[in-house]
Each structure stands twice: as structure tokens, then as C-alpha cells.
Protein backbone atom coordinates (compact mmCIF):
# COMPACT_ATOMS: atom_id res chain seq x y z
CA UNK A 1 -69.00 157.94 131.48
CA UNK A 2 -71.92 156.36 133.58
CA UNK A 3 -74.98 154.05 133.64
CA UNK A 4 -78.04 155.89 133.27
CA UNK A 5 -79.84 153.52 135.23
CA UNK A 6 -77.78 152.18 137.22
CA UNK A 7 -79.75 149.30 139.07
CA UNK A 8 -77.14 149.13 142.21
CA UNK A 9 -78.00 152.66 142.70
CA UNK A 10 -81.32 152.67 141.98
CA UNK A 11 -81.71 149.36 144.46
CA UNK A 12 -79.47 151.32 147.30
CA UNK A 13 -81.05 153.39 150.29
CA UNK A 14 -79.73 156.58 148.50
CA UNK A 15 -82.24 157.13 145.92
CA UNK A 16 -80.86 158.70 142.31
CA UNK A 17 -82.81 161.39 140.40
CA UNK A 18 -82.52 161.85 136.55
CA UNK A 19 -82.65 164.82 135.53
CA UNK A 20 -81.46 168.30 133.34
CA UNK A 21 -81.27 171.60 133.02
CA UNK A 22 -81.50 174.94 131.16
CA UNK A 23 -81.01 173.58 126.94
CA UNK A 24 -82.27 176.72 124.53
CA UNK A 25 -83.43 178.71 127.40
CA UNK A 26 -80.37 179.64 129.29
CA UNK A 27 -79.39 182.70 129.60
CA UNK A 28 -76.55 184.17 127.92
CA UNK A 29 -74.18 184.53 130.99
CA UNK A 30 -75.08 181.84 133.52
CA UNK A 31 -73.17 183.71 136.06
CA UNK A 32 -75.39 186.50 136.75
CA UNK A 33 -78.40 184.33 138.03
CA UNK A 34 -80.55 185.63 140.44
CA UNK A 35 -82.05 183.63 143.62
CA UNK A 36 -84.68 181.00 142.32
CA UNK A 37 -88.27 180.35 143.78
CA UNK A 38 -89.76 177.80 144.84
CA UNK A 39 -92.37 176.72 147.19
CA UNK A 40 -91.22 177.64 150.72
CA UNK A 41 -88.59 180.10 149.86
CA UNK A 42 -85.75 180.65 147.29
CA UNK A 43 -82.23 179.06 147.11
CA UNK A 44 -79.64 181.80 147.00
CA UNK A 45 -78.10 183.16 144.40
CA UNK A 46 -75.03 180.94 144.15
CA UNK A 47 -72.19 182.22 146.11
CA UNK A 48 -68.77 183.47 143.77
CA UNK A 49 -70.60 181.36 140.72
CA UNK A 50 -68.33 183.30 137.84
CA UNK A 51 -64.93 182.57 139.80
CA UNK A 52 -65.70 179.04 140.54
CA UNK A 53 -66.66 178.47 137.22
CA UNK A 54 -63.41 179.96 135.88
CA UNK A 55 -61.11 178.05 138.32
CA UNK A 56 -63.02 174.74 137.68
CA UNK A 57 -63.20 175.47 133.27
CA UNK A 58 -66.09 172.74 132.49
CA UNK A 59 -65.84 172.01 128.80
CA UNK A 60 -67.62 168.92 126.62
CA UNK A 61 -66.26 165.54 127.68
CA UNK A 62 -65.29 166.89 131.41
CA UNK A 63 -67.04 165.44 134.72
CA UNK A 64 -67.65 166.83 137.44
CA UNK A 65 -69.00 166.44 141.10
CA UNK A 66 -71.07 169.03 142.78
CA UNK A 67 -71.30 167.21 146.26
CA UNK A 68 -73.54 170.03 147.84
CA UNK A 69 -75.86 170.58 144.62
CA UNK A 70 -78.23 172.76 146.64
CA UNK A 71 -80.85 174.41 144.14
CA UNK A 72 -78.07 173.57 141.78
CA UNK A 73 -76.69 176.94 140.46
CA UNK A 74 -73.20 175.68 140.27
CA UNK A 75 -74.20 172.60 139.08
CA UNK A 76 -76.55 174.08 136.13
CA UNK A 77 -73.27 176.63 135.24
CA UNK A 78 -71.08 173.59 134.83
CA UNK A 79 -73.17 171.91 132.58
CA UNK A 80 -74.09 174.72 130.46
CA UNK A 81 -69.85 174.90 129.89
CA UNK A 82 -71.00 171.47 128.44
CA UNK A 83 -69.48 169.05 131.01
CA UNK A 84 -71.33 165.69 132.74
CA UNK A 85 -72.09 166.39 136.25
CA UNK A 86 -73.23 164.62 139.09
CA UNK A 87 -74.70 165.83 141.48
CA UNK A 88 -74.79 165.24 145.33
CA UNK A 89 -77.34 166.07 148.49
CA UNK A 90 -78.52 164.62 151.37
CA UNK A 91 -81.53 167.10 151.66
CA UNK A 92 -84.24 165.74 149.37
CA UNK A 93 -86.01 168.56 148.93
CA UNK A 94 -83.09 170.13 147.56
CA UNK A 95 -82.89 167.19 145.27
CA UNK A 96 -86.24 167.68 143.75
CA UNK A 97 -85.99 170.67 143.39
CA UNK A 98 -83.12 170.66 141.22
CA UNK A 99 -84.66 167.69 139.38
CA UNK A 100 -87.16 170.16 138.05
CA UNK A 101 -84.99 172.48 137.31
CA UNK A 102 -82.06 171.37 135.31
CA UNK A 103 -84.07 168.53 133.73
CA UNK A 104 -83.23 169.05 129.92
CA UNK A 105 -79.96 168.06 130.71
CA UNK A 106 -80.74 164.86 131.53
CA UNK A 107 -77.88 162.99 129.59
CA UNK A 108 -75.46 164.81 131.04
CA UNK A 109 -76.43 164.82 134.30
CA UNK A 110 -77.58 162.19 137.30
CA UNK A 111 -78.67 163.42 140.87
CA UNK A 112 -78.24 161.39 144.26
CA UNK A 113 -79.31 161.44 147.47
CA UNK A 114 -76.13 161.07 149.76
CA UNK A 115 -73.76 162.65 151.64
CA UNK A 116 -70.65 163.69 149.79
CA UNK A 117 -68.43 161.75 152.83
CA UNK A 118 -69.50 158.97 150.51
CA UNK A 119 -68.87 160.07 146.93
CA UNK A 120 -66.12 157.14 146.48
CA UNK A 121 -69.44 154.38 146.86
CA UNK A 122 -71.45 156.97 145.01
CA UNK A 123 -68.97 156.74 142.25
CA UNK A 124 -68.06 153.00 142.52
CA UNK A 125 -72.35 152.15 142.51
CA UNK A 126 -72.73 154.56 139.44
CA UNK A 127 -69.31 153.35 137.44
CA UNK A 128 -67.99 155.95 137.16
CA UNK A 129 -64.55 157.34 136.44
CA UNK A 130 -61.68 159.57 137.28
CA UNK A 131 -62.98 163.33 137.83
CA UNK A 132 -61.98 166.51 135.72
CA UNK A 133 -62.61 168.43 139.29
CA UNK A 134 -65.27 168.58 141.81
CA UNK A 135 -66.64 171.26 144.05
CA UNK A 136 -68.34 171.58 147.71
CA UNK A 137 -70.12 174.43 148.96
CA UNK A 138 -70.86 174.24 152.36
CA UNK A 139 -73.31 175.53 154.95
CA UNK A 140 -76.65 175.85 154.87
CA UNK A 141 -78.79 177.06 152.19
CA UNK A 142 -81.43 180.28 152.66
CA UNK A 143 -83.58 177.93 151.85
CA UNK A 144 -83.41 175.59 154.24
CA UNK A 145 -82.55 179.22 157.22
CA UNK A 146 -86.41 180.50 155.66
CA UNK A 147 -88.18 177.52 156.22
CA UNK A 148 -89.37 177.55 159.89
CA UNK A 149 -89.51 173.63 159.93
CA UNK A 150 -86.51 172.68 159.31
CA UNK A 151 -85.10 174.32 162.84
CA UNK A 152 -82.44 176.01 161.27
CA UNK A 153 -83.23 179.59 162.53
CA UNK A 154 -84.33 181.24 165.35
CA UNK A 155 -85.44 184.45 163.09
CA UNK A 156 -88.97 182.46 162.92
CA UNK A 157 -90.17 179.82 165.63
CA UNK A 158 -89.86 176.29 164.36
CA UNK A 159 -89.08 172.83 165.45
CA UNK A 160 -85.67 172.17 166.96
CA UNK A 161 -84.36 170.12 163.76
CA UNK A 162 -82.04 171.10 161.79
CA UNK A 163 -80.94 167.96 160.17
CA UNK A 164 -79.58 168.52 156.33
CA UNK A 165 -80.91 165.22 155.47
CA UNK A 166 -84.60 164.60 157.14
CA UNK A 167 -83.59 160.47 157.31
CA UNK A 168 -80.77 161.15 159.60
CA UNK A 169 -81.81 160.46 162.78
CA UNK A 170 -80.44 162.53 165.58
CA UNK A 171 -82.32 166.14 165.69
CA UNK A 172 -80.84 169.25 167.47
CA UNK A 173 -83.62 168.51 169.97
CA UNK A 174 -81.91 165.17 170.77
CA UNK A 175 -78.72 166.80 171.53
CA UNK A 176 -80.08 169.81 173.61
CA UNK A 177 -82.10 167.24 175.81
CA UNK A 178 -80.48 164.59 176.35
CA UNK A 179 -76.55 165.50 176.30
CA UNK A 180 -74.71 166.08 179.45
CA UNK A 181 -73.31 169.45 180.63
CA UNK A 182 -69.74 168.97 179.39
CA UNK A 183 -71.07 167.54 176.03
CA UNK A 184 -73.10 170.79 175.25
CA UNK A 185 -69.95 172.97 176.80
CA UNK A 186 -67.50 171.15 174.00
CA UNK A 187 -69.84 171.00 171.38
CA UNK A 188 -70.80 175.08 171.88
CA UNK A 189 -66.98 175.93 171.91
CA UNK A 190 -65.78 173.40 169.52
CA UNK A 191 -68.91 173.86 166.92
CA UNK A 192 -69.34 177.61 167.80
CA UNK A 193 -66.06 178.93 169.28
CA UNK A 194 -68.82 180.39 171.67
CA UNK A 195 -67.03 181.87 174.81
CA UNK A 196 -69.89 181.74 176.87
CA UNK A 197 -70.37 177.38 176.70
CA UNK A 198 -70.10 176.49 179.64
CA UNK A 199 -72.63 178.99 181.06
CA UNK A 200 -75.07 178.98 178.16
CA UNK A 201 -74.41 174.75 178.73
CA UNK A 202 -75.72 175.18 182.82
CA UNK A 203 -78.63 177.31 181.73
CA UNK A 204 -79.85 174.71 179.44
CA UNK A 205 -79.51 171.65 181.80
CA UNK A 206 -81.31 173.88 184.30
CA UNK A 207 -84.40 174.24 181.87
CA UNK A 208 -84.42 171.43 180.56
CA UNK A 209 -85.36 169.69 184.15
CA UNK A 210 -88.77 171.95 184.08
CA UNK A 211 -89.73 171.40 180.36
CA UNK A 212 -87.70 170.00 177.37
CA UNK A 213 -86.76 172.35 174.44
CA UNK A 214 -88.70 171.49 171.13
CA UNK A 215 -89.13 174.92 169.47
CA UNK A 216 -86.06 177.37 168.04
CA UNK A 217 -87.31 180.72 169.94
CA UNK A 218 -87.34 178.74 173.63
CA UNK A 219 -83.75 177.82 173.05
CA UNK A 220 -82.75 181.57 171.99
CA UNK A 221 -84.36 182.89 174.61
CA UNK A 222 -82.31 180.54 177.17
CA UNK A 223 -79.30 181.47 175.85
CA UNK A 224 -80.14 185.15 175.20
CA UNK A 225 -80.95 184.75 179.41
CA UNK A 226 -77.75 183.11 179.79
CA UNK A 227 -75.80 185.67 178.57
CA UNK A 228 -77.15 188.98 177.61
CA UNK A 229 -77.74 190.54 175.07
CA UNK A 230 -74.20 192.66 173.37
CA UNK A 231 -73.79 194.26 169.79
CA UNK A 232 -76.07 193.07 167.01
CA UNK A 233 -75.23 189.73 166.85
CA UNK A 234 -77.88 187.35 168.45
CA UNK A 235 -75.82 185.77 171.81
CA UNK A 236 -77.49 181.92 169.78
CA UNK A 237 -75.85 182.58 166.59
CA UNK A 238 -73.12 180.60 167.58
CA UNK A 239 -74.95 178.30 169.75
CA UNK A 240 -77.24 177.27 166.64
CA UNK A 241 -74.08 177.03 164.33
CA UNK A 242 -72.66 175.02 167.12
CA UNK A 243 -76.03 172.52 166.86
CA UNK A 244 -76.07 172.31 163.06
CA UNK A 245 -72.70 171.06 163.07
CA UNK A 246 -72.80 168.28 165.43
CA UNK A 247 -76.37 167.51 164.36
CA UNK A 248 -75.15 166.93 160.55
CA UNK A 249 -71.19 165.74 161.67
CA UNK A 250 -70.45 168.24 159.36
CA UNK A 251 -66.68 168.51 159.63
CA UNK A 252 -65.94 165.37 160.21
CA UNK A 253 -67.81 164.36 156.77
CA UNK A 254 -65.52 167.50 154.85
CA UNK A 255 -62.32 165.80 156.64
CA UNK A 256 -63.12 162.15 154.90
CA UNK A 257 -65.09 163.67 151.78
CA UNK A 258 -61.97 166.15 151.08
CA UNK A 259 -59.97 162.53 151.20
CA UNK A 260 -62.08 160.76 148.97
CA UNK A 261 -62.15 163.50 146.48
CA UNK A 262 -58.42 163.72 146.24
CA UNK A 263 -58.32 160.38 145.10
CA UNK A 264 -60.60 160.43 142.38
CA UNK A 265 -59.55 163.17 140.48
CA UNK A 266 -57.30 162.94 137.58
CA UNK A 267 -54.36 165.04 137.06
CA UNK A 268 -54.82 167.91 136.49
CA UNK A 269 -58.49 167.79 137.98
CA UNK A 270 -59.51 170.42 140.30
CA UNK A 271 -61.17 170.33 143.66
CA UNK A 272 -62.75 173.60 144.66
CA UNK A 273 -64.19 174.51 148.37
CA UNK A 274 -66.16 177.41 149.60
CA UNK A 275 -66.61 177.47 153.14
CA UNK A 276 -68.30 180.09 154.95
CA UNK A 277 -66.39 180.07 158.81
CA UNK A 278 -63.05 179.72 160.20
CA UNK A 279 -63.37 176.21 161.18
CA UNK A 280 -64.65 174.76 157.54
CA UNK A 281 -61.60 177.02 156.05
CA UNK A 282 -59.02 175.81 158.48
CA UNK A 283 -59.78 172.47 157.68
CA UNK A 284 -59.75 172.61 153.97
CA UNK A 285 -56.55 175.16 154.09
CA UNK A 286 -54.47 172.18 155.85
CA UNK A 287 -55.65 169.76 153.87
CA UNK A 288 -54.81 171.35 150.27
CA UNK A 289 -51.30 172.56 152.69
CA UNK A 290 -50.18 169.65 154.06
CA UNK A 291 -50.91 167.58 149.88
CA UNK A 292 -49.25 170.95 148.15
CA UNK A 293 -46.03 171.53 150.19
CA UNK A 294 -42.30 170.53 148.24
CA UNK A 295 -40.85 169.12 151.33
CA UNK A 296 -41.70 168.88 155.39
CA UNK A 297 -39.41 169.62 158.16
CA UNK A 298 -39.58 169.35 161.50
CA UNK A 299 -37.07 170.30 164.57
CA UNK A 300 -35.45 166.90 165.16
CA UNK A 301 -34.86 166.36 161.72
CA UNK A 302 -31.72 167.03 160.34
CA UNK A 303 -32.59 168.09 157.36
CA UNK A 304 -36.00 168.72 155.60
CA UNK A 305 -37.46 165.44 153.62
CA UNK A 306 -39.97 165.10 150.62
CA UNK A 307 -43.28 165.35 151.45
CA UNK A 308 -44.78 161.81 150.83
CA UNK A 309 -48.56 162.66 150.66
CA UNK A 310 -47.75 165.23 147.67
CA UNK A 311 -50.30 164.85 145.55
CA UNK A 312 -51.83 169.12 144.69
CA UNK A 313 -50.48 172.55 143.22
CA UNK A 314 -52.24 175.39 144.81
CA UNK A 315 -54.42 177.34 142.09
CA UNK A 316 -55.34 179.65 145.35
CA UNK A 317 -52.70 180.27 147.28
CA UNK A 318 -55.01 182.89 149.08
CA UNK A 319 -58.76 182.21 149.33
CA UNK A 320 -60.61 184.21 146.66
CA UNK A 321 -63.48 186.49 148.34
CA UNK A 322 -66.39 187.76 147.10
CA UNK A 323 -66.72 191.32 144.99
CA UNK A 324 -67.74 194.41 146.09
CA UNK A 325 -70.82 193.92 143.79
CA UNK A 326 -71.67 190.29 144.90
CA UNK A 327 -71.35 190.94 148.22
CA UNK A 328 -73.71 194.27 148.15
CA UNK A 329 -76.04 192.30 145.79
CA UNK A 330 -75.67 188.63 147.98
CA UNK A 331 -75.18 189.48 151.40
CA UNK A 332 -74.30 185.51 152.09
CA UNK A 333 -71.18 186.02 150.19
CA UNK A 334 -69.52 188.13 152.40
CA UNK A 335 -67.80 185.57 154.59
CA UNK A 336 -67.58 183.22 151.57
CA UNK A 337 -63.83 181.83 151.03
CA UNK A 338 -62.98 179.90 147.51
CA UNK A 339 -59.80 177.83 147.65
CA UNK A 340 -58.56 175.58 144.52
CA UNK A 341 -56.15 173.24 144.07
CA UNK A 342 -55.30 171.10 141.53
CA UNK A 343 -54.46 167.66 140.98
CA UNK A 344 -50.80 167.00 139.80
């Protein structure tokens, strides 16, 4: 399947974890785990884990990429169906952590540092093959929203980071200082879809001139001054979304990781997406669209024509959603979308 040791990999600025999982231990029904501790807070409870694992069927002999391995729930369900996986972060906490945890699997499993916008090197450095499916949850973990340092949250005062990946080298502090005006308007409404950018944009410039931001709460309290105060949501939820987007290029690394995926998986391989707001969903809803439909058409043409980049089937042809249960039990779930499709 792969080189253990891999010395390309091992040599490259990415560094590669060995590791396992679960073996004797693991409980009966691996989709029923519960959030898992660790020093400086818990990873959630993985987010629609039983229909994920369903859609994606790991069995002995299968591989699989988790390109978001997280505190690698998914990742530890796959390979307790028995399948290879390999797993993907750029946060490297995240990737010790999950190092210690699933490390009795250790032949069945490698762990990199990396963004999953590179999987195709990933794969090419580690010699590795076509895929049985692949999966990508996005967002941000609890984890990294409870730990005050990592900027991701304005619940508890921190620095203004929030960088997935502590080697990348732009913070949200960067942008908030040292953009102009018009780049903080189009990255709040963009990012954030936040009505309010262009005012919440002047309010910021205006502060900034007396003292830079470098701490969460003095950024949510300049927006929050900006524009009120309406309803229970905070008025920086979406400014902070809006940050943590442009700070990680987060959608334009699902745009060329969805690509890149595509064309590694074998037919009948699966690619599965959760995404957790409209503008993840919309982009992974065109994407599996625009590779699933028969035949395009457009006004001018006479008549419609095969589509030429047909390469899916939907498995989803509506995004699955969370239960009841899950979503009373894990309130992150409850804007959680699943969408399949599968290689053909």
C-alpha cells in the first residue's frame, strides 16, 4: 500500500507521525464515542460518525484519507472497519494527539502534517495508490475554540491567532492591522456574509490608529461598538468566522483539495464532506453537481451536450443532517451537512 518510512517524507518540511489506534480495547460500537480529553480541552465527539462510516463502508484491504484527522474519531472508526488510513492535519497538536491515541494501529495507519490542498504530493511522497474514498471535515475543532491561545474565540481572551497550522505565517492579528478598509469590508462579507462590513471595517481602522489589536476580547468589543448588540448571537461571530477563513485560505484549499481528491480515487471510491456553513456547502454541492450531472445545457445551445468533466454518482443527493439525538447530545452537529458521492 505504502512505505512505512518513507525517507522523502520523512526528509520533507511536513513531518509524518507513525502511529495506531484502539486493537483489543475498542469498544463494541465505535460510533457512540464520547468527546476525548486531553490536556487543554477535549476534541468533540465526532460529528455524524455512524452515517459517515456507513456511506464510506471501510473493510480490510480499503484505504482511505481522512484529510482533517482532528483528534481522529473518524479516522480511528475507519480503521477499526479494518481499512489503511492516512491521515492528514496541519495543526500539530492535533497530530500528536492522535499519535497517542490510535497508536496500536500502527501498520495500518501513517499520520502527516499538511494541508489536505496537498494530498496529491502527500500521496506521490508516501507511494501511495488509488483511494477506496476519502473524507474532510471541516471547521474548527472545540479543541482548538477552548484553548484561549490559539485566538479562535472570543468566549475567553486570547491572542489574535487563529492559524490551523502554528507554521503558517500570517495571524488574524496581521490581517486586522495591517489590511486596508476595503480589504477587511470584502473579507467580513465574503468570509462572514456579515452585513455590517463595511462599518464594523471603519471602526477597526479607526482603533487601530490609537493602539493595534492583539487580544480576541478588544476586537469583540470593537465590533460589538460598531454595531450593537441584537438577538443572542454575538455581532463578532461572523467577523471571527470571517478571520479564520482568510487567515487559514480555507476555501480556496477545499476548492483545489476537492480537485485533487477526485482524481485519486478509484471507481467506485467515495469522497465524503461535512461542512458546517453555507459557503463550505455551496462549494462542495457544485463541485459533486457540476462532476455528477448526465448532460449541460445552456441558452445558446441548441441542444443540451454531454457533460465532459463527468466523473461522480451522487450517493447524497440531499445533504444528510444530524439526528435528533446527536444533535441534543453534540450541539456542534446541528449545522453539520454530509454529502457523498461516488466515483464512477
Amino acid at each position: 500500500m505504502m512505505e512505512q518510512t518513507n525517507a522523502a517524507v520523512l526528509d520533507a518540511p511536513a513531518a509524518v507521525f507513525m502511529a495506531g489506534g484502539w486493537g483489543k480495547d475498542a469498544p463494541e460500537d465505535v460510533t457512540r464515542r464520547r468527546p476525548v480529553s486531553g490536556e487543554g480541552g477535549e476534541y468533540h465527539e465526532p460529528v455524524l460518525l455512524r452515517e459517515t462510516v456507513e456511506l464510506l463502508a471501510p473493510a480490510p484491504g480499503k484505504l482511505f484519507v481522512d484529510g482533517t484527522l482532528g483528534g481522529g474519531g473518524h479516522s480511528g472508526a475507519l480503521l477499526e472497519g479494518g481499512a489503511s488510513v492516512i491521515g492528514l492535519d496541519q495543526d500539530t497538536e492535533a497530530l500528536a494527539f492522535a499519535a497517542g491515541r490510535l497508536k496500536e494501529w500502527s501498520g495500518r495507519l501513517e499520520l502527516v502534517h499538511a494541508n489536505f490542498r496537498d494530498v496529491e504530493d502527500v500521496l506521490r511522497r508516501l507511494g501511495a495508490g488509488s483511494l477506496d474514498g476519502a473524507l474532510l471535515d471541516l471547521g474548527v475543532s472545540s479543541r482548538q475554540l477552548d484553548a484561549p491561545e490559539r485566538g479562535f474565540s472570543f468566549q475567553r481572551n486570547g491572542p489574535l491567532d487563529m492559524r490551523m497550522d502554528p507554521l503558517c505565517p500570517v495571524t488574524a492579528a496581521d490581517l486586522v492591522n495591517n489590511a486596508s478598509g476595503a480589504q477587511l469590508e470584502a473579507i467580513f462579507r465574503n468570509f462572514g456574509e456579515e452585513p455590517a462590513a463595511r462599518r464594523i471595517a471603519a471602526y477597526i481602522i479607526r482603533e487601530r490608529c490609537v493602539h493595534p489589536f492583539r487580544e480576541t476580547f478588544e476586537l469583540a468589543a470593537t465590533v460589538e461598538r460598531a454595531v450593537g448588540r441584537h438577538g443572542k448571537l454575538h455581532p463578532a461571530t461572523r467577523v471571527f468566522q470571517a478571520l479564520r477563513i482568510a487567515v487559514n485560505r480555507e476555501l480556496e484549499a477545499l476548492a483545489e483539495g476537492l480537485g485533487q481528491f477526485a482524481a485519486r480515487l478509484k471507481p467506485g471510491g467515495r469522497l465524503a464532506v461535512i461542512t458546517f456553513h453555507s459557503l463550505e456547502d455551496r462549494i462542495v454541492k457544485n463541485f459533486f453537481k457540476s462532476r455528477s450531472a448526465l448532460v449541460i445545457d445552456r441558452p445558446e445551445w441548441p441542444e443540451a451536450r454531454p457533460n465532459p468533466d463527468l466523473i461522480f454518482k451522487l450517493v447524497t443527493r440531499k445533504p444528510v443532517l444530524a439526528s435528533d439525538g446527536e444533535q441534543s447530545r453534540n450541539p456542534r452537529s446541528r449545522s453539520a451537512k454530509l454529502r457523498v458521492a461516488e466515483k464512477i
